[in-house]
N, C-alpha and C. Protein backbone atom coordinates (compact mmCIF):
# COMPACT_ATOMS: atom_id res chain seq x y z
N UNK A 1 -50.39 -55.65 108.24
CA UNK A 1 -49.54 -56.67 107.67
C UNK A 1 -48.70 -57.34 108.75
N UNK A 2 -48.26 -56.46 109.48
CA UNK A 2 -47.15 -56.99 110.43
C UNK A 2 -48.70 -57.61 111.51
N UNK A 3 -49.23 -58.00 112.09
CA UNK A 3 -50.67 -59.13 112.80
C UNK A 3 -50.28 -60.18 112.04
N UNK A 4 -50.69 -60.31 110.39
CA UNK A 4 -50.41 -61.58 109.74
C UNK A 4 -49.54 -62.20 109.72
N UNK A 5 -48.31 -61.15 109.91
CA UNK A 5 -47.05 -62.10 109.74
C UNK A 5 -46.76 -62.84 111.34
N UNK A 6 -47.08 -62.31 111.79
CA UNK A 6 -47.15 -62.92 113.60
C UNK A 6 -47.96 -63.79 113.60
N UNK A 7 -49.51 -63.74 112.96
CA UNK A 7 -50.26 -65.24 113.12
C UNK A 7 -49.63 -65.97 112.37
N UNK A 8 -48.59 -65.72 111.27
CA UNK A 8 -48.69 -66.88 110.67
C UNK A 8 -47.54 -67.70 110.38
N UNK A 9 -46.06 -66.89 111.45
CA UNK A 9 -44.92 -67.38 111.72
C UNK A 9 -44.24 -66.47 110.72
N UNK A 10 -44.27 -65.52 109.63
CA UNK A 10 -43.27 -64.95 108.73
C UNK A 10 -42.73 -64.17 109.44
N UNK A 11 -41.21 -63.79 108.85
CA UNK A 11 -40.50 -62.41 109.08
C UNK A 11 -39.96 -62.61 111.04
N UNK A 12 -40.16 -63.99 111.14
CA UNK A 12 -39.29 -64.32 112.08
C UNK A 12 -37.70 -64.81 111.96
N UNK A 13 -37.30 -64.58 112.43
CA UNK A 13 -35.89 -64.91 112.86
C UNK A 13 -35.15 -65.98 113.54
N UNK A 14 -34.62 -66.99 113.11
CA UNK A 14 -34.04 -68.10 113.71
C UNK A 14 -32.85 -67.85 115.25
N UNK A 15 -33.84 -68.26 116.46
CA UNK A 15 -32.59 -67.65 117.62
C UNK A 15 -31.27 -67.91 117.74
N UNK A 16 -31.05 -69.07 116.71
CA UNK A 16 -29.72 -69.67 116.78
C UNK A 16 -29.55 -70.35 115.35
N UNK A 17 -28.24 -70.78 114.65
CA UNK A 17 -28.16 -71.60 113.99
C UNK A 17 -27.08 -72.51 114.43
N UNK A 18 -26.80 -73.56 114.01
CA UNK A 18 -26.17 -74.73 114.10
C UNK A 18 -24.72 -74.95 114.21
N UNK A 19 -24.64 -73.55 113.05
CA UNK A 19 -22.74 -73.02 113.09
C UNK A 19 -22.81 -71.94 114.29
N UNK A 20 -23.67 -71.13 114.16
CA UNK A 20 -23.48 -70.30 115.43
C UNK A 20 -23.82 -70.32 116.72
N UNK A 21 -22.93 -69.50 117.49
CA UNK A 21 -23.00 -69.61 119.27
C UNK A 21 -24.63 -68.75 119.57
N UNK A 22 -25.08 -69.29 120.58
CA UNK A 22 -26.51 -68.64 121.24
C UNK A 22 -26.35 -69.01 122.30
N UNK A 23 -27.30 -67.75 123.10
CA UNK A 23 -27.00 -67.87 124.70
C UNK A 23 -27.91 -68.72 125.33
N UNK A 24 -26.95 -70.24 126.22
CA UNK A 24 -27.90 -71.08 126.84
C UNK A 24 -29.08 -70.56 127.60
N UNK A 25 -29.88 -71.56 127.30
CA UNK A 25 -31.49 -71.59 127.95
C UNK A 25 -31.65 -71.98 129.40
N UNK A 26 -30.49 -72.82 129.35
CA UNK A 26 -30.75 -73.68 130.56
C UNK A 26 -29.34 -74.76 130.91
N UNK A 27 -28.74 -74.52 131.84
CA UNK A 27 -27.58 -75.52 132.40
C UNK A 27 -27.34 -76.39 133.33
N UNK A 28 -26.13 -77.26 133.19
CA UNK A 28 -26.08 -77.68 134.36
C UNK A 28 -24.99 -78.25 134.22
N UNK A 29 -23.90 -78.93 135.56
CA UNK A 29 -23.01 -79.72 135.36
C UNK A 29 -23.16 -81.14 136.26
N UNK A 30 -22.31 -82.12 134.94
CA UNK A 30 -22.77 -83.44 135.38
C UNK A 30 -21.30 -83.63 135.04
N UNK A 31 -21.34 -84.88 136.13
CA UNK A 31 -19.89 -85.37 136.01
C UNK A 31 -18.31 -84.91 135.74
N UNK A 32 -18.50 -83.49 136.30
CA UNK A 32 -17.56 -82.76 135.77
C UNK A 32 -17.74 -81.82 134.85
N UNK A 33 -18.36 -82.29 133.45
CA UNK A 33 -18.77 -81.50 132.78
C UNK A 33 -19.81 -80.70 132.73
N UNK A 34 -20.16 -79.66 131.99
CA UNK A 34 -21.15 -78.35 131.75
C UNK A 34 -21.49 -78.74 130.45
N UNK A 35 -23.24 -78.91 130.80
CA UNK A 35 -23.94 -78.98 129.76
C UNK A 35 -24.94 -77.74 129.51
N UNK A 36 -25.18 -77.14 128.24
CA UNK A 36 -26.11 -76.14 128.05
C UNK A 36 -26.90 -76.24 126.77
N UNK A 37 -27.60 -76.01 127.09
CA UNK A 37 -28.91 -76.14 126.26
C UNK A 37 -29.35 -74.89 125.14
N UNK A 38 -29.57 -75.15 124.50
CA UNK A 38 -29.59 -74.07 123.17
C UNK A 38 -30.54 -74.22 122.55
N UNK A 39 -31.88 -74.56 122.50
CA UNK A 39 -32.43 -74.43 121.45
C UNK A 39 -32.36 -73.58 120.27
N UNK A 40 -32.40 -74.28 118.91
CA UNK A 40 -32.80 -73.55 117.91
C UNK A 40 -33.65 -73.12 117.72
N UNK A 41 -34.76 -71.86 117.76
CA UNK A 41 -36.15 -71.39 116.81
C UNK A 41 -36.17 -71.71 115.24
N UNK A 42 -36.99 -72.71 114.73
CA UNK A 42 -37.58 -72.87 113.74
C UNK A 42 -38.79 -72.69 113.28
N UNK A 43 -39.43 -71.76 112.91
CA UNK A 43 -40.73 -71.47 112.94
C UNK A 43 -41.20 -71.26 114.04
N UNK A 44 -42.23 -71.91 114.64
CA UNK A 44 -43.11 -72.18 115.41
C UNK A 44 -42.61 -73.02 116.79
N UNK A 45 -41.50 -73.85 116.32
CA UNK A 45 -40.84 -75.10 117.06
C UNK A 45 -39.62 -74.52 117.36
N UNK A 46 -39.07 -75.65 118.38
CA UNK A 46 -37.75 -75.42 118.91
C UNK A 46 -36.75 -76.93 118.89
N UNK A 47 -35.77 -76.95 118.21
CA UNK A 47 -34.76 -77.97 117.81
C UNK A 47 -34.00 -78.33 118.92
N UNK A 48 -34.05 -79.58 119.35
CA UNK A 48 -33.01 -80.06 120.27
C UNK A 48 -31.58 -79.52 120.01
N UNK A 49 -30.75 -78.57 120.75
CA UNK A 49 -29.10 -78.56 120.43
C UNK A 49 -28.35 -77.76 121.75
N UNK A 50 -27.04 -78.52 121.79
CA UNK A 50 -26.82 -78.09 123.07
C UNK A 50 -25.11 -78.18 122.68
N UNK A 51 -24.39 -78.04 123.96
CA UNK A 51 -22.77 -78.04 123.81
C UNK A 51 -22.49 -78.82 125.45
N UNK A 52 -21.56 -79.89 124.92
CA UNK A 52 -20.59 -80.19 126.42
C UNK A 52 -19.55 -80.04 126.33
N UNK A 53 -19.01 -79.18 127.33
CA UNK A 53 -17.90 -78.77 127.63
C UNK A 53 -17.31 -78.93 128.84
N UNK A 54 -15.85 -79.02 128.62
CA UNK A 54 -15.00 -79.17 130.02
C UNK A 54 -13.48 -77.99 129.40
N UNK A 55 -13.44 -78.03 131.24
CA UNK A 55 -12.64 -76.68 131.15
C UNK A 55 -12.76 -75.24 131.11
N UNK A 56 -11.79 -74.60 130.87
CA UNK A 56 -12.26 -72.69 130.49
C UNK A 56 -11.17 -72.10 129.86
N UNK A 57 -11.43 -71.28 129.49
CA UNK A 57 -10.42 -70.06 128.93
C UNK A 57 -9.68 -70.71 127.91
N UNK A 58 -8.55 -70.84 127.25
CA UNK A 58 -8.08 -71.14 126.54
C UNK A 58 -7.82 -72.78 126.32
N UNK A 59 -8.03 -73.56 127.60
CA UNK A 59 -8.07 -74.93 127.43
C UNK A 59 -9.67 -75.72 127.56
N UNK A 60 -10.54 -74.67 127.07
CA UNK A 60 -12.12 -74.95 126.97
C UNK A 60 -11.58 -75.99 125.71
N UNK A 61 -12.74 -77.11 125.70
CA UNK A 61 -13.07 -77.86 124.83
C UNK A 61 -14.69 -78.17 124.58
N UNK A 62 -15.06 -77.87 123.72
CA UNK A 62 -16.32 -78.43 123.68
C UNK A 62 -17.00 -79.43 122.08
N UNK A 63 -18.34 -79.63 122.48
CA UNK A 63 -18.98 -80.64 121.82
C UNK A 63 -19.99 -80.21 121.46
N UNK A 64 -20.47 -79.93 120.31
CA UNK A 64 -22.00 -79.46 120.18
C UNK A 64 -22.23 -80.20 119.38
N UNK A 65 -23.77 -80.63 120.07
CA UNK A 65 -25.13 -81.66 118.86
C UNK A 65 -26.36 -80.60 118.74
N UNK A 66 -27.10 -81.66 117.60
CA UNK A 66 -27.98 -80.92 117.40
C UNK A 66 -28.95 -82.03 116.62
N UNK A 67 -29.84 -82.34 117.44
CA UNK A 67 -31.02 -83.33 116.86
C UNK A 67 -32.29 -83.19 116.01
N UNK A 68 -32.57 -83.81 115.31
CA UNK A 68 -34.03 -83.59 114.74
C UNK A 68 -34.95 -83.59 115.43
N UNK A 69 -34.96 -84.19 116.46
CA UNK A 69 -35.98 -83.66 117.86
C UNK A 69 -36.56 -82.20 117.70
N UNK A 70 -37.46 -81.87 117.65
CA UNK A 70 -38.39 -80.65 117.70
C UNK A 70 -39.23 -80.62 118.62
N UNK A 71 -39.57 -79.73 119.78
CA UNK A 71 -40.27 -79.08 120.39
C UNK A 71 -41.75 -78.07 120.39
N UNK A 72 -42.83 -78.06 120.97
CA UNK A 72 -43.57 -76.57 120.88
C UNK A 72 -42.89 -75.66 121.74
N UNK A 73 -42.07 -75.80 122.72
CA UNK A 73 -41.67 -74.99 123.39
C UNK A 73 -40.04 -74.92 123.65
N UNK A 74 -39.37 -73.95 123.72
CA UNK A 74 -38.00 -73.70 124.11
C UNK A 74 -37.66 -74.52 125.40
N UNK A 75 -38.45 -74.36 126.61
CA UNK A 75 -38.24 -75.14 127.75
C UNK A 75 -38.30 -76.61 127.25
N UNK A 76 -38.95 -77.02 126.79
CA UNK A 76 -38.77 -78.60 126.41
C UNK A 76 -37.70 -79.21 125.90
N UNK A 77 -37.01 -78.41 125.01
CA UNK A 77 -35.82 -78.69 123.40
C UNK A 77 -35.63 -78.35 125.06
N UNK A 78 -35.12 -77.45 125.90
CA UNK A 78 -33.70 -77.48 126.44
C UNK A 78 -33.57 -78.63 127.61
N UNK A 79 -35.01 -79.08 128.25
CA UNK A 79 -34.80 -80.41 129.11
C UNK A 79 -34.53 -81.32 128.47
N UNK A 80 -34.75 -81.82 127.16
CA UNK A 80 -34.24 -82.56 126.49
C UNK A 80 -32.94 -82.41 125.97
N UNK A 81 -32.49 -81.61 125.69
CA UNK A 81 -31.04 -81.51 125.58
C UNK A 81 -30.32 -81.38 126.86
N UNK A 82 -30.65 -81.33 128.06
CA UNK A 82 -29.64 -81.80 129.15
C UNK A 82 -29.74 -83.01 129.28
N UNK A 83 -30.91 -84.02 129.11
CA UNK A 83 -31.06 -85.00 128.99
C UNK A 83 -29.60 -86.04 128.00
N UNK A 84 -30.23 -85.16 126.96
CA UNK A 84 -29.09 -85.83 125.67
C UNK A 84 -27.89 -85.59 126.08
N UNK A 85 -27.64 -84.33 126.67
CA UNK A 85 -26.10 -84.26 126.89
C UNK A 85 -25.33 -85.37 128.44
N UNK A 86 -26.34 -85.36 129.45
CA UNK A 86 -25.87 -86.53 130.20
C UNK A 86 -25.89 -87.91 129.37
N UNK A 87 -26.82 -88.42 128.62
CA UNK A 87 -26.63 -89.50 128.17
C UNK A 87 -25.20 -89.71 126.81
N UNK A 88 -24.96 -88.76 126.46
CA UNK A 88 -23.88 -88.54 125.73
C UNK A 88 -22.56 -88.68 126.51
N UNK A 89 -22.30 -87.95 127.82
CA UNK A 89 -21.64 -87.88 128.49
C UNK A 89 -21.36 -89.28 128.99
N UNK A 90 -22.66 -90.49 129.63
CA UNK A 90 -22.42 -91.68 129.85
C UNK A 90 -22.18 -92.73 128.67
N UNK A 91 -22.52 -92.41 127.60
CA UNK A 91 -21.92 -92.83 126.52
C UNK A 91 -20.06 -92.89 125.97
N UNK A 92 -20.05 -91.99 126.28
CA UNK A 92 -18.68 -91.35 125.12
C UNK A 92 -17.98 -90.97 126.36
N UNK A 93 -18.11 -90.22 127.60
CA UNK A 93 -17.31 -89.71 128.47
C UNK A 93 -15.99 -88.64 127.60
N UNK A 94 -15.34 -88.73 127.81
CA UNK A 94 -13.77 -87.75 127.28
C UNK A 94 -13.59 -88.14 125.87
N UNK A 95 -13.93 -89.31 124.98
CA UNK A 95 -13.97 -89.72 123.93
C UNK A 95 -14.66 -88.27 122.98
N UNK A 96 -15.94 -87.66 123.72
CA UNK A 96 -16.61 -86.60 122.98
C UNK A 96 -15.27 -85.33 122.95
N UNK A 97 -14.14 -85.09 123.32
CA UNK A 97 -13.45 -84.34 123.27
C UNK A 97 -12.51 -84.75 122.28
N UNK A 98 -12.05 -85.91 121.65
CA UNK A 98 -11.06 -86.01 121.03
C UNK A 98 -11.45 -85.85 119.53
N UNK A 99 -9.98 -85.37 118.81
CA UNK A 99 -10.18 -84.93 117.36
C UNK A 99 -10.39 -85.73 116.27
């Protein structure tokens, strides 16, 4: 039983969800800020979602998205989400921090 459920995606487990924290895939910092990459596991696929942040410790601020973008692979969702997060960053700059 447990073969079938592996060919056929059941009784897997989502690596991340949307409200919750998961450990980046992949980072980097641009412009000051730290971008990390998170894919979600959905089935078979992997969901664009990531966090930008500036700062640390108690004056950390951050930003997390999360796109309908889907992936076959974890490495992909996370080059694409550094992607998204620099272009976010040249978009919005410090604007993505305010309440």
């Amino acid at each position: 039983m447990s073969f079938l459920k592996k060919l056929f995606g059941g009784g897997e487990k989502a690596a991340a969800t949307p409200s919750g924290p998961s450990a980046p895939v992949a980072e980097e910092t641009y412009r000051d800020l730290l971008i990390e990459a998170t894919p979600i596991k959905e089935g078979g696929q992997y969901r664009l979602a990531g966090t930008v942040s500036k700062g640390s410790g108690e004056a950390r601020r951050e930003h997390r998205f999360v796109r309908a973008d889907v992936f076959q692979t974890a490495d992909e969702a996370a080059h694409s989400a550094l992607r998204k997060g620099r272009q976010l960053i040249d978009e919005q700059g410090d604007a993505l921090f305010r309440d």
